[in-house]
Protein backbone atom coordinates (compact mmCIF):
# COMPACT_ATOMS: atom_id res chain seq x y z
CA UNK A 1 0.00 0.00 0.00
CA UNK A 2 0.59 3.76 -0.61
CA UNK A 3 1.89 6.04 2.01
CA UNK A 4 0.36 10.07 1.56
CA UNK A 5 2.50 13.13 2.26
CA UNK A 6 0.71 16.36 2.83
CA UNK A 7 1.87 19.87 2.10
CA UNK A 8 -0.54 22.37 3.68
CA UNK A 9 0.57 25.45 2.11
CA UNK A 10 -0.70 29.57 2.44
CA UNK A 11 -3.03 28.90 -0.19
CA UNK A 12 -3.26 25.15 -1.27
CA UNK A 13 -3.25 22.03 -0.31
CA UNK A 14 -1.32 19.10 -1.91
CA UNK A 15 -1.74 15.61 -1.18
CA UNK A 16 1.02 12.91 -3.01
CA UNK A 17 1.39 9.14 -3.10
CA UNK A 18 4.43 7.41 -2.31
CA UNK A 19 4.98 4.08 -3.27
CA UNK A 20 8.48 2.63 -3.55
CA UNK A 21 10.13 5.71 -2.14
CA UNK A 22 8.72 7.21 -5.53
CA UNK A 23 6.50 10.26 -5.46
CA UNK A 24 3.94 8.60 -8.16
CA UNK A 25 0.66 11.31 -8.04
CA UNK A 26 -0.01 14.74 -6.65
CA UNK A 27 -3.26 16.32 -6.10
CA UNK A 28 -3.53 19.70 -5.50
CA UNK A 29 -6.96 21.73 -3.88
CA UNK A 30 -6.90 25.76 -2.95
CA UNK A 31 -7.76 25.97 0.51
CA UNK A 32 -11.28 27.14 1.63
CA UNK A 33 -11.53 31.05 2.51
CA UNK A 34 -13.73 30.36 5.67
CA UNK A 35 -14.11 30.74 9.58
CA UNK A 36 -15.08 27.47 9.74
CA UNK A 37 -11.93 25.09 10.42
CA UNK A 38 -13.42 22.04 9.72
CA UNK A 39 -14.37 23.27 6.23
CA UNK A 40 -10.28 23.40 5.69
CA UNK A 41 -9.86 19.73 7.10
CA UNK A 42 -12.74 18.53 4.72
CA UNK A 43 -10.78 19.60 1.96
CA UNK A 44 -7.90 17.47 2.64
CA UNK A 45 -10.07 14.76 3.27
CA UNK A 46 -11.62 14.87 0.41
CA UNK A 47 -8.02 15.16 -1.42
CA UNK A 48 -6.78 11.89 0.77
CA UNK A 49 -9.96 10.32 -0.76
CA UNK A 50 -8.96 9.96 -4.16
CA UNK A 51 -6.23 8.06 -2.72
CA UNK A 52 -7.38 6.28 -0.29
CA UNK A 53 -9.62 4.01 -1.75
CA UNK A 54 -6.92 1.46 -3.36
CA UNK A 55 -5.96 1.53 0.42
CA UNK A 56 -3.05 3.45 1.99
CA UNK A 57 -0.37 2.55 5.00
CA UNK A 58 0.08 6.00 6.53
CA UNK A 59 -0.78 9.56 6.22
CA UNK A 60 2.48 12.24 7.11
CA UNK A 61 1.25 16.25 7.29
CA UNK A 62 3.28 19.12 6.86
CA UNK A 63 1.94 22.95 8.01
CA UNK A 64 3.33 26.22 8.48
CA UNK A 65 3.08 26.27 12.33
CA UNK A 66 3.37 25.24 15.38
CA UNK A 67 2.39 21.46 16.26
CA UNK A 68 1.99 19.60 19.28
CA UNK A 69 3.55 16.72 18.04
CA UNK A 70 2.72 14.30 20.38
CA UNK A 71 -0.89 14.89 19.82
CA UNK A 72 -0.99 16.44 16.58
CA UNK A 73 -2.57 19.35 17.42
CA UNK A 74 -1.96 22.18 15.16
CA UNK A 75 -1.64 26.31 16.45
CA UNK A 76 -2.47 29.09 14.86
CA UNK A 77 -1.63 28.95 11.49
CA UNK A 78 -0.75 32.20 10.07
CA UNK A 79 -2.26 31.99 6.18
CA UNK A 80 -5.46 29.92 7.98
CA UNK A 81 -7.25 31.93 10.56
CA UNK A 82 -9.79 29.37 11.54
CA UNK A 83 -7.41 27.31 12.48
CA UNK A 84 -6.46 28.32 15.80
CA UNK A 85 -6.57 25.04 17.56
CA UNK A 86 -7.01 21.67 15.28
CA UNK A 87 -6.98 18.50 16.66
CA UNK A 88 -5.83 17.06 12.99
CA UNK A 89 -4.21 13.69 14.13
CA UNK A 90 -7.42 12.74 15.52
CA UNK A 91 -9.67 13.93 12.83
CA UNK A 92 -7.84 12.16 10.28
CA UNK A 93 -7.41 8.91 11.86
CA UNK A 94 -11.35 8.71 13.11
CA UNK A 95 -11.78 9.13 9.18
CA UNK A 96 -9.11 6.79 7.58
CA UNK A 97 -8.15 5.06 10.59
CA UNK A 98 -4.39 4.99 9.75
CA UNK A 99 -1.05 6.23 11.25
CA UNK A 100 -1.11 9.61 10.88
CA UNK A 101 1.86 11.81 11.92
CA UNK A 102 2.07 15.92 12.01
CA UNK A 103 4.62 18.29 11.75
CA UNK A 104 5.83 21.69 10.18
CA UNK A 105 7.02 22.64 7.65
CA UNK A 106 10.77 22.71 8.40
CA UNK A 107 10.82 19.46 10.43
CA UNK A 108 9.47 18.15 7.11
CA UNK A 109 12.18 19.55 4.98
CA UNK A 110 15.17 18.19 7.25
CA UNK A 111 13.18 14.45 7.30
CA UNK A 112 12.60 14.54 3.88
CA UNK A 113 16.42 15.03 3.19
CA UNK A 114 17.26 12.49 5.56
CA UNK A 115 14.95 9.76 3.41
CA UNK A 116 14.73 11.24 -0.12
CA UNK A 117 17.81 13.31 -0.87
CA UNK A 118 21.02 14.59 0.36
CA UNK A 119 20.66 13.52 4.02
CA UNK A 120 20.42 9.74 3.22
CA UNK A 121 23.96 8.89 4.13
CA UNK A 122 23.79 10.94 7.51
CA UNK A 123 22.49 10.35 11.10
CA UNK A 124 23.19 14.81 12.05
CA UNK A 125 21.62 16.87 10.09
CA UNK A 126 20.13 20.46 9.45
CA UNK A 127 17.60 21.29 6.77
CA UNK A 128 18.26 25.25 6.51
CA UNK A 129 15.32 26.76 4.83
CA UNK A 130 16.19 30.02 3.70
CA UNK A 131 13.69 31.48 1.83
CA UNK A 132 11.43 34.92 2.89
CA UNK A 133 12.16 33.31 6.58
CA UNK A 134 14.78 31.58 8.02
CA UNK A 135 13.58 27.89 9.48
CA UNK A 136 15.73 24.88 10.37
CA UNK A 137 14.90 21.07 11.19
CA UNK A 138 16.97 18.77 12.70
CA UNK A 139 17.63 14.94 12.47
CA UNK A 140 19.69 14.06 15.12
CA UNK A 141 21.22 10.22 15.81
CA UNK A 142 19.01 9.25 12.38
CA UNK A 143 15.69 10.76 14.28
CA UNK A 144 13.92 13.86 13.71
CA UNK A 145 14.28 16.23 16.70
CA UNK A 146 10.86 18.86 17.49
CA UNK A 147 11.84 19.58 20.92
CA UNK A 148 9.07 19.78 23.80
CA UNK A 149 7.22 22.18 21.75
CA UNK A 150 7.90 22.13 18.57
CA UNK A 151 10.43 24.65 18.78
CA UNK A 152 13.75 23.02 18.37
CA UNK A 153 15.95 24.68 15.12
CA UNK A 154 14.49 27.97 15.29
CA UNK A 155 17.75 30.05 14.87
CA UNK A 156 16.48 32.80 12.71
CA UNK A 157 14.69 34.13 15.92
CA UNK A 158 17.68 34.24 18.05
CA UNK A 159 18.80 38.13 18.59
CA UNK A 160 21.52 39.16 16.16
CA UNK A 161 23.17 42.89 15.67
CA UNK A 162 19.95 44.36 16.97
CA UNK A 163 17.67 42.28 15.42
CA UNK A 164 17.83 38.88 14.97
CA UNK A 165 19.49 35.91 12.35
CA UNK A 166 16.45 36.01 10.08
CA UNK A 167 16.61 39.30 9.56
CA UNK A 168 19.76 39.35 8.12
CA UNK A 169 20.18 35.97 7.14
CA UNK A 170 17.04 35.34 4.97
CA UNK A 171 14.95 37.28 1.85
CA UNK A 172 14.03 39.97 4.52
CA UNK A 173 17.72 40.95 4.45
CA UNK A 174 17.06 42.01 1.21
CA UNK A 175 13.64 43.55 0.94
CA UNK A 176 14.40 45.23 4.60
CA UNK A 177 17.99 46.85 4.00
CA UNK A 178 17.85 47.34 -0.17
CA UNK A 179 14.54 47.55 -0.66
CA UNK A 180 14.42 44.88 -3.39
CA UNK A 181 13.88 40.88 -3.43
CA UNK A 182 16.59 37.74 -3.61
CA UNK A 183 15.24 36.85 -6.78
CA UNK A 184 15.53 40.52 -8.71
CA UNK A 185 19.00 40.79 -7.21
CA UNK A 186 20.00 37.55 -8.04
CA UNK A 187 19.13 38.27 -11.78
CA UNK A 188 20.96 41.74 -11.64
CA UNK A 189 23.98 39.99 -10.29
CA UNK A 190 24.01 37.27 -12.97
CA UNK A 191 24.14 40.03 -15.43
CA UNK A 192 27.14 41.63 -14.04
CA UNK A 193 25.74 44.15 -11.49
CA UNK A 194 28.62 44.99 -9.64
CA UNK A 195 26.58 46.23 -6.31
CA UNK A 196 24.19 43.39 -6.44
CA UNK A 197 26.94 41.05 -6.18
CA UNK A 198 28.50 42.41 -3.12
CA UNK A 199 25.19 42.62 -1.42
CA UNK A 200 25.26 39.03 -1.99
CA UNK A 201 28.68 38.60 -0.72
CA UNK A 202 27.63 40.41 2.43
CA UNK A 203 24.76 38.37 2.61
CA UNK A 204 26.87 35.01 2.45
CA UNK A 205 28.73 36.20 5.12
CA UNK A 206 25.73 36.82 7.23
CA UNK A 207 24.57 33.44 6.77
CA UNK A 208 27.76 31.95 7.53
CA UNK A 209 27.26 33.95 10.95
CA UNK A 210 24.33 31.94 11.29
CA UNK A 211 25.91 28.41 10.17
CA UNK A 212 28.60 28.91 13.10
CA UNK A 213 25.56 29.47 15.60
CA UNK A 214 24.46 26.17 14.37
CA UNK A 215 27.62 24.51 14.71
CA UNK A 216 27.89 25.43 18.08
CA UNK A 217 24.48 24.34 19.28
CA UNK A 218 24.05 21.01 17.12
CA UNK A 219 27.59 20.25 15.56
CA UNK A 220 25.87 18.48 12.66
CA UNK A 221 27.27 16.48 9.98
CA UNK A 222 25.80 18.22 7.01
CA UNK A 223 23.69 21.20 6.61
CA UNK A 224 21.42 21.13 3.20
CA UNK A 225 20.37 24.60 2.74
CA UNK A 226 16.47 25.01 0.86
CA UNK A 227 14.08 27.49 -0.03
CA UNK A 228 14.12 30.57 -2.68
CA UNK A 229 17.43 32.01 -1.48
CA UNK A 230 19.17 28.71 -1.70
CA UNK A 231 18.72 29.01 -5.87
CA UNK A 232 21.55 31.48 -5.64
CA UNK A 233 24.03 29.38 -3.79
CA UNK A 234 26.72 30.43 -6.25
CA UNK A 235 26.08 33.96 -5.18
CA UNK A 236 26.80 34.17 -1.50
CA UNK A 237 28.95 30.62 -1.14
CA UNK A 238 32.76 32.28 -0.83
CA UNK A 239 31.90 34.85 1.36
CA UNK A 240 29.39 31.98 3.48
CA UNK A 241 32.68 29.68 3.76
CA UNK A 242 35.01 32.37 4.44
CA UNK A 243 32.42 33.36 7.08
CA UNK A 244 32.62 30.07 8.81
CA UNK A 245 36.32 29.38 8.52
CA UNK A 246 37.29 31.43 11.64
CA UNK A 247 34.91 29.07 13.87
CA UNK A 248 37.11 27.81 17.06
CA UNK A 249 37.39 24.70 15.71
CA UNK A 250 39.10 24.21 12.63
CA UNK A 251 38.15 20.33 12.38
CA UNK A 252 34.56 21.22 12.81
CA UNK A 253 34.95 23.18 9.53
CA UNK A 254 36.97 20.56 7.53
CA UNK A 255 34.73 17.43 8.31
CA UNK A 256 30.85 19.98 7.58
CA UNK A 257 29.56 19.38 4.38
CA UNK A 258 27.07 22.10 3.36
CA UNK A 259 24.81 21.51 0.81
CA UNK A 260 21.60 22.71 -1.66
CA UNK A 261 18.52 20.59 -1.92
CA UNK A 262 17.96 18.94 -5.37
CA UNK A 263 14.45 17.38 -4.02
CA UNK A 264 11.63 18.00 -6.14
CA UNK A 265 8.07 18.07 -4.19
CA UNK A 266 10.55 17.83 -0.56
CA UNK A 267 7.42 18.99 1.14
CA UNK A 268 5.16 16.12 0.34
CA UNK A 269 7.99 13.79 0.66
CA UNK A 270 9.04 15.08 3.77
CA UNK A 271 5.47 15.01 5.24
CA UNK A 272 5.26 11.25 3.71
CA UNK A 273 8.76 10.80 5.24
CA UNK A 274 7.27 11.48 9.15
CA UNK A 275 5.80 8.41 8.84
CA UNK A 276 9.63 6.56 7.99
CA UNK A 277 10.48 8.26 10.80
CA UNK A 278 8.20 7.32 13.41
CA UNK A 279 8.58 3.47 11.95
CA UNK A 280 12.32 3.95 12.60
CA UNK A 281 12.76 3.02 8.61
């Protein structure tokens, strides 16, 4: 049987089928504009239906929030208002009566790379989203790590030069202190634009602030960086790895292998991949 991996997104909902450690369908829904939570949940069921009646092992979920894990009990998800307090776990399994497993988004992203892509040869590991935000999720000893609540990885929040890491280590470094987006100044730079590269530079150099912070407080393996800023790896990489190479200790450095995600569809698979994880695959 089928496992499903669910990617609860701002403004859709996508629901895939893994069979084989293959991603083999994806179904995709926009999410009801409602005060009514339940009206949201009905539309992934009724997504996980079109699945579920050839039969299916396990269902893994991925939001953009905070999760009791334990319970699967997701909080206040920004892009959903109704959805203050939903008891999803149990809502799902009283209507498919499977394993199901809950999680965000970034705790998705770091499991997924430990199953489906660069992370499958390591037991430490970050997944470094660095997109408009700055998320992390970390496997640690082969397991996926949430903390108590749910809060384990979240380095962008930590206070940094009068701010904190996210501010200058994710898209809002660039819309906040140039007034312009990753993705316009990435073209610009790929064009030539002198300035545009050395805002990257700078920007590398933030993030390899960051990466040290990381090294300190988890000492992983490998680090496999996602999201929209990620694409422009090339851009910020020298001045990330000169960034890091003052860290205290220089074998630390040598043995970290930092990486960029080549997963298509990571949050499905990483939602799907919760359930590998709980099974102790």
């Amino acid at each position: 049987m089928g496992l499903l991996g669910v990617d609860l997104g701002g403004t859709n909902v996508r629901v895939g089928l893994i069979e084989n450690d293959s991603l083999i369908k994806v179904e995709s829904t926009p999410i009801s504009k409602t005060d009514d939570a339940i009206d949201v949940v009905n539309d992934i069921s009724r997504l996980i239906e079109k699945f579920a009646e050839d039969g299916i092992s396990g269902i893994g979920v991925g939001v953009p929030s905070v999760v009791d894990v334990e319970r699967g009990i997701v909080y206040d998800v920004q892009n959903i208002p109704s959805w203050k307090e939903v008891r999803l776990k149990d809502l799902l399994h009283e209507k498919f009566n499977v394993p199901v497993y809950v999680n965000n988004d970034a705790n998705c992203f770091a499991v997924g790379e430990k199953y489906f892509g660069k992370g499958k040869n390591y037991e430490n590991i970050v997944g470094l989203i660095v997109g408009t935000g700055l998320g992390a999720g970390l496997v640690i000893n082969g397991k996926l790590y949430a903390g108590r609540n749910c809060g384990a990885g979240e380095f962008g929040t930590i206070p940094f030069r009068g701010k904190n890491y996210e501010y200058y280590c994710s898209g809002q470094f660039f819309t906040n202190e140039h007034n312009t987006t990753g993705e316009e100044l990435s073209e610009k730079a790929r064009r030539g634009d002198k300035r545009a590269r050395e805002i990257y530079s700078i920007f590398g150099a933030n993030l390899g602030e960051a990466i040290k912070l990381i090294m300190y407080s988890v000492d992983p393996e490998i680090i496999i960086l996602g999201g929209s800023v990620s694409k422009s790896f090339d851009l910020f990489k020298n001045e990330m790895y000169a960034s890091i190479s003052d860290f205290a200790y220089t074998k630390s450095v040598a043995n970290l292998l930092i990486e960029v995600s080549e997963v298509q569809n990571v949050a499905i698979l990483g939602a799907a991949a919760l359930y590998y994880d709980a099974a102790g695959k």
